[in-house]
C-alpha atoms as a PDB file:
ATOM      1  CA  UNK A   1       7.876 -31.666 -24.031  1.00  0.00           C
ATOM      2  CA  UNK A   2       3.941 -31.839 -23.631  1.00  0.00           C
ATOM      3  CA  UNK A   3       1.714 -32.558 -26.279  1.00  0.00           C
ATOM      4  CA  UNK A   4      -1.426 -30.648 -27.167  1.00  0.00           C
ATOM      5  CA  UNK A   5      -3.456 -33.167 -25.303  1.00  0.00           C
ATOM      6  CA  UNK A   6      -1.989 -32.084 -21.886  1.00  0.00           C
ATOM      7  CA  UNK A   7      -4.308 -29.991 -19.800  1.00  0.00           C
ATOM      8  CA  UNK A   8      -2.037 -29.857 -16.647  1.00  0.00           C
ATOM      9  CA  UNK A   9      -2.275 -26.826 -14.923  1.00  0.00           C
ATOM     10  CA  UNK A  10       1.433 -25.516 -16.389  1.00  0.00           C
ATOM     11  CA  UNK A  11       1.704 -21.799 -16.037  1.00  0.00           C
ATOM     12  CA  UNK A  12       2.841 -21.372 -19.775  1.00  0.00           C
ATOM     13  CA  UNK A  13      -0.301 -23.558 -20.425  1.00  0.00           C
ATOM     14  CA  UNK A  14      -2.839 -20.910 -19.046  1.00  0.00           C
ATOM     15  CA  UNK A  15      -0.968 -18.096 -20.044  1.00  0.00           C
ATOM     16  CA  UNK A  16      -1.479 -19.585 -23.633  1.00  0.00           C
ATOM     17  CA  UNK A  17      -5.286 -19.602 -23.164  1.00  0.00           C
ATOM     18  CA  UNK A  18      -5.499 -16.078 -24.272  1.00  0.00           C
ATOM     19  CA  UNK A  19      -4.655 -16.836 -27.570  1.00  0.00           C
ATOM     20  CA  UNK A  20      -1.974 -14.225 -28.202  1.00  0.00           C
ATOM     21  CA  UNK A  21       0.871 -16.055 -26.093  1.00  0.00           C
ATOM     22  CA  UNK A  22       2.333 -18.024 -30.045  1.00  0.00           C
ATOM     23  CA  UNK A  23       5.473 -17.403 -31.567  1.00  0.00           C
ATOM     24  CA  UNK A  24       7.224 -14.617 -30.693  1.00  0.00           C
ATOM     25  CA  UNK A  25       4.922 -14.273 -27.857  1.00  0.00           C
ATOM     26  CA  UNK A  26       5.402 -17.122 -26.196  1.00  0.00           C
ATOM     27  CA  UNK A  27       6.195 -17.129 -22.526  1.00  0.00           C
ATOM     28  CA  UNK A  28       8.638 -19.821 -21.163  1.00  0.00           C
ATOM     29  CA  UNK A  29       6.176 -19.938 -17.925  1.00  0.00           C
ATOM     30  CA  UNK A  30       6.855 -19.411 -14.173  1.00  0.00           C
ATOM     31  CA  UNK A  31       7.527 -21.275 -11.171  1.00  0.00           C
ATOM     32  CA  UNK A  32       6.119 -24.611 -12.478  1.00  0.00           C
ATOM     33  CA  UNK A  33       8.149 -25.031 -15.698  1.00  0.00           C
ATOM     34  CA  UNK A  34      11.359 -24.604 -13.751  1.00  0.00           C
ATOM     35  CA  UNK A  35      11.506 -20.802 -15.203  1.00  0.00           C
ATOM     36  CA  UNK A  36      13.279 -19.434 -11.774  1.00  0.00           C
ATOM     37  CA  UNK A  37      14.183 -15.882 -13.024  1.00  0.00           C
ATOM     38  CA  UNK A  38      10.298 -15.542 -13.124  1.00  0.00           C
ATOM     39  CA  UNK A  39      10.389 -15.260  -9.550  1.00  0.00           C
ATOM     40  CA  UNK A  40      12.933 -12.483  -9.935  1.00  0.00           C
ATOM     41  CA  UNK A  41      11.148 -10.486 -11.668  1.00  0.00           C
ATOM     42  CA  UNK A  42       8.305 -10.341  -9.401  1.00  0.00           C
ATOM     43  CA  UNK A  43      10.144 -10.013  -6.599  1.00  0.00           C
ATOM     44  CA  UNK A  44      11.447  -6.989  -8.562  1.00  0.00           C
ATOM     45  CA  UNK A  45       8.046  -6.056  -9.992  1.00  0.00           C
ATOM     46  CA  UNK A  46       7.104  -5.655  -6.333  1.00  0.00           C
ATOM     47  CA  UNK A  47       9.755  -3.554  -4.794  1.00  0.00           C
ATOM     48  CA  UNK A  48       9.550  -1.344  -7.717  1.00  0.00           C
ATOM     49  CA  UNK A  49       5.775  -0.663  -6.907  1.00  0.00           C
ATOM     50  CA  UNK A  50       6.230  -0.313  -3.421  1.00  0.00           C
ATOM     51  CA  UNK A  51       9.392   2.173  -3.946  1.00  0.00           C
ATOM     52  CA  UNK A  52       7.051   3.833  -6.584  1.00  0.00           C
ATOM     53  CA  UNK A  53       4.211   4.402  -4.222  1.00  0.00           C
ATOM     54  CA  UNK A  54       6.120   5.009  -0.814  1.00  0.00           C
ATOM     55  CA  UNK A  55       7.701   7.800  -2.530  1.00  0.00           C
ATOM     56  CA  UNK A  56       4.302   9.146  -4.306  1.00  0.00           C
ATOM     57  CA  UNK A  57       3.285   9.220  -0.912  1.00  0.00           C
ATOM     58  CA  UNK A  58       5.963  10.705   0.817  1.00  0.00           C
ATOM     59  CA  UNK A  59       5.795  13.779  -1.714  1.00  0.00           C
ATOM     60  CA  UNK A  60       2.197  14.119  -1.073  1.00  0.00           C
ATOM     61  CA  UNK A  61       2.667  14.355   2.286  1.00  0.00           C
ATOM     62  CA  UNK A  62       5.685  16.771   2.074  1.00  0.00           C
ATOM     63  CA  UNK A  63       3.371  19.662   0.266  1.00  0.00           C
ATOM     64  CA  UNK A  64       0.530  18.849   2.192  1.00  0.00           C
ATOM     65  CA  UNK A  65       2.591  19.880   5.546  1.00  0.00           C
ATOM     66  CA  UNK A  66       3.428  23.295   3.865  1.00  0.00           C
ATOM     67  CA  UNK A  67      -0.266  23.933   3.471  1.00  0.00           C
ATOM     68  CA  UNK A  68      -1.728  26.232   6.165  1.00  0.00           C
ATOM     69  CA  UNK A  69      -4.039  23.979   7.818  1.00  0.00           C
ATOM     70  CA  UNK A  70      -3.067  20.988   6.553  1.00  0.00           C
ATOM     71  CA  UNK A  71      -0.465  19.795   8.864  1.00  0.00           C
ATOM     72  CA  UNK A  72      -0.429  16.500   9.754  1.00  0.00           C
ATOM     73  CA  UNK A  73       0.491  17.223  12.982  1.00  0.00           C
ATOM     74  CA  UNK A  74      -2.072  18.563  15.467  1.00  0.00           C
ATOM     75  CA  UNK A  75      -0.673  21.359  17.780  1.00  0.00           C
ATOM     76  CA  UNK A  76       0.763  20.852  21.275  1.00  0.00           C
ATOM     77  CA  UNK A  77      -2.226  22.691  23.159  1.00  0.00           C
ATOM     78  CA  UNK A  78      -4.938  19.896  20.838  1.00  0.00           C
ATOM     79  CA  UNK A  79      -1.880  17.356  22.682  1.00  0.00           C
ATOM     80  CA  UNK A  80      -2.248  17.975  25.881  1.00  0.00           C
ATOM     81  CA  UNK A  81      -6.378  18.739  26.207  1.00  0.00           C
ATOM     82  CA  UNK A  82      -6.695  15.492  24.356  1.00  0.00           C
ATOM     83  CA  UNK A  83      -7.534  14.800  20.292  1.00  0.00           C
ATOM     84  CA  UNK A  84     -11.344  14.114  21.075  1.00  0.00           C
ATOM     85  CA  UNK A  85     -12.321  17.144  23.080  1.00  0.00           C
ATOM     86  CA  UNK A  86     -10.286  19.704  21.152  1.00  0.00           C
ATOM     87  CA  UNK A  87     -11.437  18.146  17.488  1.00  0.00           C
ATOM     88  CA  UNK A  88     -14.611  16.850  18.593  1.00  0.00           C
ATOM     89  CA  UNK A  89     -15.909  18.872  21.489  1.00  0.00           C
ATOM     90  CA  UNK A  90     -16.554  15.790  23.702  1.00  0.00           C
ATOM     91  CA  UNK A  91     -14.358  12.390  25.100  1.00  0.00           C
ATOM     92  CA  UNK A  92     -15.355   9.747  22.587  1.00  0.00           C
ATOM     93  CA  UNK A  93     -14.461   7.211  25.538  1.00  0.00           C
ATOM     94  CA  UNK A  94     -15.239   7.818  28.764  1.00  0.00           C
ATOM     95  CA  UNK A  95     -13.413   5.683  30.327  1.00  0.00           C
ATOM     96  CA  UNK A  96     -12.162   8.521  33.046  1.00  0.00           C
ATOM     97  CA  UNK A  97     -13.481  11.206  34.483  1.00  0.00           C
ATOM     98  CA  UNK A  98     -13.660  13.876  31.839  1.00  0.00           C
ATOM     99  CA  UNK A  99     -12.629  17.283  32.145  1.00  0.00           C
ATOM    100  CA  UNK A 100     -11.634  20.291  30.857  1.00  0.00           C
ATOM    101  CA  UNK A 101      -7.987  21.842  30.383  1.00  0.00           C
ATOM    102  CA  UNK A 102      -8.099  25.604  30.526  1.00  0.00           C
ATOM    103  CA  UNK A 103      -5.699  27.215  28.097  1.00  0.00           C
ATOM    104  CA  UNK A 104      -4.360  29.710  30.505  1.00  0.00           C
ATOM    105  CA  UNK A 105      -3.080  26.889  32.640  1.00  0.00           C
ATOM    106  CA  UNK A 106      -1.178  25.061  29.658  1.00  0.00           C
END
């Protein structure tokens, strides 16, 4: 046991310094006080939040894609002239020669 005098950097330590952690309250600490099943629970915690907000997203995304003109796709003729020229007007990088694809030839 640690006295009162102790000011190691124990997890249940500074989760005491709020002053709420007493009695009923208080937490048998993490990693540090040999509390493994701490490390469960985060490990938990975190799949939980990314299942949470992978499938937020994946919803979103769903009724966004049954929007007219919100697809998330751009169309095959935008494909094949090239995202720049048939979003932007112009070839952001000119690396190549630019030109133009007529749409009666695609």
């Amino acid at each position: 046991m640690r006295d009162e005098t102790d000011l190691s950097p124990r997890s249940d330590y500074i989760a005491a310094l709020d002053g709420a952690s007493r009695g009923d309250l208080k937490i048998d600490g993490g990693w540090i006080n040999h509390h493994w099943v701490q490390l469960g629970y985060q490990v938990a915690d975190c799949v939980a939040g990314f299942a949470y907000a992978f499938g937020g997203t994946c919803i979103i995304l769903f009724l966004m894609n049954l929007i007219p003109g919100l697809s998330l796709r751009a169309s095959e003729q935008a494909e094949i002239m090239g995202i720049d020229d048939a979003e932007l007007g112009e070839f952001a990088v000119s690396y190549h020669k630019p030109y133009k694809v007529e749409p009666s030839l695609i």
